[in-house]
C-alpha atoms as a PDB file:
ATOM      1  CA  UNK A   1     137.884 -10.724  37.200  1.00  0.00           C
ATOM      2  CA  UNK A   2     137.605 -10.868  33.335  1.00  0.00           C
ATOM      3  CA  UNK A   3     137.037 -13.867  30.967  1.00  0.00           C
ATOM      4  CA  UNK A   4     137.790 -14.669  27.883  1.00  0.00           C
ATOM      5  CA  UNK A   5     135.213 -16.176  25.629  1.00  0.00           C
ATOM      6  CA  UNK A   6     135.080 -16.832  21.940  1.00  0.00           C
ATOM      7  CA  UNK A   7     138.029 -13.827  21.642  1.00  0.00           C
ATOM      8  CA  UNK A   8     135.390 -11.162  23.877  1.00  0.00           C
ATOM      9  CA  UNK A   9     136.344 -10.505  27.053  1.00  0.00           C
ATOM     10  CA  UNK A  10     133.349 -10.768  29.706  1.00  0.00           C
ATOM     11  CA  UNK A  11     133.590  -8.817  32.528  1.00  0.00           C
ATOM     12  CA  UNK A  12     132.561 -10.307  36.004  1.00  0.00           C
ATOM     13  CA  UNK A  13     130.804  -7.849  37.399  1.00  0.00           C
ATOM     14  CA  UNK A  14     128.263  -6.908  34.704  1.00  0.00           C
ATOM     15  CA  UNK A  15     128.349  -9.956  32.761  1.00  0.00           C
ATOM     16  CA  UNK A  16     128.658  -8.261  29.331  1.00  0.00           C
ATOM     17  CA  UNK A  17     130.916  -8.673  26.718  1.00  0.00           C
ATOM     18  CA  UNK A  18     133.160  -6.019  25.551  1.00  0.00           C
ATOM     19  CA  UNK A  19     131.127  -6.536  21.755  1.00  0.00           C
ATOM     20  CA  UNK A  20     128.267  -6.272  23.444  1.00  0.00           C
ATOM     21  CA  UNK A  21     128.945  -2.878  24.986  1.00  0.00           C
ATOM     22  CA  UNK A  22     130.310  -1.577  21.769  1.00  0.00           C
ATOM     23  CA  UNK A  23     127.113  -2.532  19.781  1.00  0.00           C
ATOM     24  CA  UNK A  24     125.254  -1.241  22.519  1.00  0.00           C
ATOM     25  CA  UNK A  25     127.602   2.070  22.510  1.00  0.00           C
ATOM     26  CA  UNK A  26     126.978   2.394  18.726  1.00  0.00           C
ATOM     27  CA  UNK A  27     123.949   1.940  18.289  1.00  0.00           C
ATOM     28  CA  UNK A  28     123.061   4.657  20.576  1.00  0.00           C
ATOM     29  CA  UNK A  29     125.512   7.169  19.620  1.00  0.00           C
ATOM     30  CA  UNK A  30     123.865   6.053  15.966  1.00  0.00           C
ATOM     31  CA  UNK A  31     120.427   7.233  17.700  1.00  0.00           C
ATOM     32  CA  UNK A  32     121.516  10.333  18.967  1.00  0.00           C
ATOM     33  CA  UNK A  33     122.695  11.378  15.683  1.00  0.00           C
ATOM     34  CA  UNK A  34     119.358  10.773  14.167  1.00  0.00           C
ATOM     35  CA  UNK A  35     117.549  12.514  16.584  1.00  0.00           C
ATOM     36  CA  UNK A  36     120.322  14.820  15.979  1.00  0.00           C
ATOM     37  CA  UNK A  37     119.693  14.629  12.512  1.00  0.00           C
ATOM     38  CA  UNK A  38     116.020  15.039  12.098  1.00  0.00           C
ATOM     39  CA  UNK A  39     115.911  18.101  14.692  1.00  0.00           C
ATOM     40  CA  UNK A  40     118.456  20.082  12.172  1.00  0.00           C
ATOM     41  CA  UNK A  41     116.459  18.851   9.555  1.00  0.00           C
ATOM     42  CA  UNK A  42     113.437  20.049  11.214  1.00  0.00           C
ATOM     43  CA  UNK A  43     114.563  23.448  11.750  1.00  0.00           C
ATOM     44  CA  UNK A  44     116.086  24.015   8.045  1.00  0.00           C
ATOM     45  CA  UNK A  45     112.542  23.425   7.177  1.00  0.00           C
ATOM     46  CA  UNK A  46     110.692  25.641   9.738  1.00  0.00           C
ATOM     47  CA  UNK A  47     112.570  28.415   9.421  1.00  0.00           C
ATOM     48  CA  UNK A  48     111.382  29.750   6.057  1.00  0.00           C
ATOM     49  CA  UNK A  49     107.633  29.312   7.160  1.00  0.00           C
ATOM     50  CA  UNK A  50     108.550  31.185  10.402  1.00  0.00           C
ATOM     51  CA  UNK A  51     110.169  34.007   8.736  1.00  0.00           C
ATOM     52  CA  UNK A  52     107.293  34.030   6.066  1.00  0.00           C
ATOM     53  CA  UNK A  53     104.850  34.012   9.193  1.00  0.00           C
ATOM     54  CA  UNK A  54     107.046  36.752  10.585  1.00  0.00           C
ATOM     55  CA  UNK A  55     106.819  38.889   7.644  1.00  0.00           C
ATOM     56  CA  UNK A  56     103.303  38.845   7.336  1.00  0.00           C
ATOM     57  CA  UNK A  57     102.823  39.687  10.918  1.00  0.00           C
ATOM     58  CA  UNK A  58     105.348  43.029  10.324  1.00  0.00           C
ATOM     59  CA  UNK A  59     102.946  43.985   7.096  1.00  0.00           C
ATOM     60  CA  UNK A  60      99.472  43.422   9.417  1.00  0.00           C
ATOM     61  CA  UNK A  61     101.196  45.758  12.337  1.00  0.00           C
ATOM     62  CA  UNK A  62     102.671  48.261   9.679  1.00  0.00           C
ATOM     63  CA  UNK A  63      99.235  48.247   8.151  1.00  0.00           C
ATOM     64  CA  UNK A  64      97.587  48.669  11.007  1.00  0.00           C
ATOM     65  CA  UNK A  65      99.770  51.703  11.919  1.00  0.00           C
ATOM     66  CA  UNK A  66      99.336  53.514   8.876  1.00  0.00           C
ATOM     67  CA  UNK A  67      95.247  53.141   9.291  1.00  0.00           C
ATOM     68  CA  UNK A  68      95.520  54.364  12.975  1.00  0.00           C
ATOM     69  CA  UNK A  69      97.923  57.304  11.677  1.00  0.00           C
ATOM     70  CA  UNK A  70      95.405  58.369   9.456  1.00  0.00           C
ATOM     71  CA  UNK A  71      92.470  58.325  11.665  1.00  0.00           C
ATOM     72  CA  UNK A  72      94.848  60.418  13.663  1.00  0.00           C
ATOM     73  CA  UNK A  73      95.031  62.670  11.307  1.00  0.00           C
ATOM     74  CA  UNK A  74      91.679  63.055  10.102  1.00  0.00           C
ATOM     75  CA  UNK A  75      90.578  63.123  13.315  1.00  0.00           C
ATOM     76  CA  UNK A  76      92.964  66.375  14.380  1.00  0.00           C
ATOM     77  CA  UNK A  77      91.485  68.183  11.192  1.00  0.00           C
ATOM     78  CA  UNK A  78      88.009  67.437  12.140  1.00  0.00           C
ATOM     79  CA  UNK A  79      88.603  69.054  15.397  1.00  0.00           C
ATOM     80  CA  UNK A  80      90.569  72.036  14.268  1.00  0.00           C
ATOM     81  CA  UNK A  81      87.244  72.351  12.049  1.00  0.00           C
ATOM     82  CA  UNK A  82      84.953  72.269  14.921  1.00  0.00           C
ATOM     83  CA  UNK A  83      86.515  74.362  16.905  1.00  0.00           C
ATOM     84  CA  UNK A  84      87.066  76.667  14.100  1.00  0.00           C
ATOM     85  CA  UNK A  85      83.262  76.894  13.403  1.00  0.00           C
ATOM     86  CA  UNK A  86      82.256  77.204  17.095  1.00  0.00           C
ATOM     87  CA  UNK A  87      84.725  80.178  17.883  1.00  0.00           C
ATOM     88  CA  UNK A  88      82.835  81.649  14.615  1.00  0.00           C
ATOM     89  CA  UNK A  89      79.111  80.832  16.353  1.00  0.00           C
ATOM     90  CA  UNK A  90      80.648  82.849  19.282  1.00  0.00           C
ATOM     91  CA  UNK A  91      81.705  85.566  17.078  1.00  0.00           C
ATOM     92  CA  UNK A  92      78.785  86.030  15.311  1.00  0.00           C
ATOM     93  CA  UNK A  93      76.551  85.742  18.458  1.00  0.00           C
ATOM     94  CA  UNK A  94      78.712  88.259  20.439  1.00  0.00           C
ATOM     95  CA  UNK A  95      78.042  91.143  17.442  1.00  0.00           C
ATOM     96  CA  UNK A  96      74.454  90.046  16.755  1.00  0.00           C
ATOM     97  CA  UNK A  97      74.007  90.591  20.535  1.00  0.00           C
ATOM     98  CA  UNK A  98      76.019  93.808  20.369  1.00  0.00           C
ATOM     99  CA  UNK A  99      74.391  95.220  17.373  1.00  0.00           C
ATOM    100  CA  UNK A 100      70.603  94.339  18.764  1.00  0.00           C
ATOM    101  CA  UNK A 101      70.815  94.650  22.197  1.00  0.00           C
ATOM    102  CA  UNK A 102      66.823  94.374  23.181  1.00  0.00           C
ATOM    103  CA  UNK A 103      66.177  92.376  20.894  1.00  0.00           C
ATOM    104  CA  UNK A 104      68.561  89.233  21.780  1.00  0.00           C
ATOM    105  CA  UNK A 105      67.150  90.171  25.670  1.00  0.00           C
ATOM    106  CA  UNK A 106      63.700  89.443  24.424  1.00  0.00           C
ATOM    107  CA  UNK A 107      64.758  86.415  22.756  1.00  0.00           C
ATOM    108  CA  UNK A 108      66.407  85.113  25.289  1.00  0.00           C
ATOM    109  CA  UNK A 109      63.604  85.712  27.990  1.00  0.00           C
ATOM    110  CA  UNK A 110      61.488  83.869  25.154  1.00  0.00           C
ATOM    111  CA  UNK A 111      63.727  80.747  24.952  1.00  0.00           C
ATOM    112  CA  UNK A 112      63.969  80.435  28.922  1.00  0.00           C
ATOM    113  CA  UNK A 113      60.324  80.340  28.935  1.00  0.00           C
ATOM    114  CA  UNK A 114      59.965  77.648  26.364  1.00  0.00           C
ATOM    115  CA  UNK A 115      62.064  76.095  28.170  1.00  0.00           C
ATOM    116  CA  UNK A 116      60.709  76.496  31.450  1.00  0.00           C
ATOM    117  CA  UNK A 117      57.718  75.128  30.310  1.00  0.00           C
ATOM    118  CA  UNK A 118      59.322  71.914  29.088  1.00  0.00           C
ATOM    119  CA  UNK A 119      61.051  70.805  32.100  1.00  0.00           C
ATOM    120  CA  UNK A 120      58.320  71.836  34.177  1.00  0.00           C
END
């Protein structure tokens, strides 16, 4: 059952006015697109710090891979140089050996001895 009171009509069950309800209605829809407002806002603003933030964060990794790719690289040439000089030690021992037979027997007895001695 409706009344009707200064030109609103009240409704009888929740005792509001239709004004009432339509200021309330407003002012909330009004306060939704605020919120509404400010979060867009918000965002248009973020955005360029994120993608700066973003940017940076590609230059660090991209850095970071070009140091390790070097290392990488320096380290392969090191160890093609290492081997490279131990396959000459082996070289060179196997035809000082060949070419002085007694003599690298002697040595080595000489160096097991000394050695011998230390661990003992």
């Amino acid at each position: 059952m409706e009344s009707a009171s200064y030109g609103n009509t009240v409704n009888s069950t929740t005792g509001l006015s239709e004004g009432a309800v339509n200021k309330a209605s407003s002012a909330a829809h009004s306060a939704v697109d605020s919120f509404a407002n400010a979060a867009d806002e918000a965002t248009r603003n973020a955005k360029p710090k994120i993608d700066k933030v973003a940017t940076m964060a590609h230059d660090v990794v991209d850095k970071a891979a070009g140091a390790a790719a070097d290392t990488a690289d320096k380290l392969a040439a090191r160890t093609e140089s290492l081997s490279a000089a131990q396959r000459k030690l082996v070289s060179d021992t196997c035809e000082y050996v060949s070419a002085n037979p007694l003599k690298s027997v002697g040595i080595a007895a000489l160096v097991g001895f000394v050695l011998a001695r230390i661990v003992l």
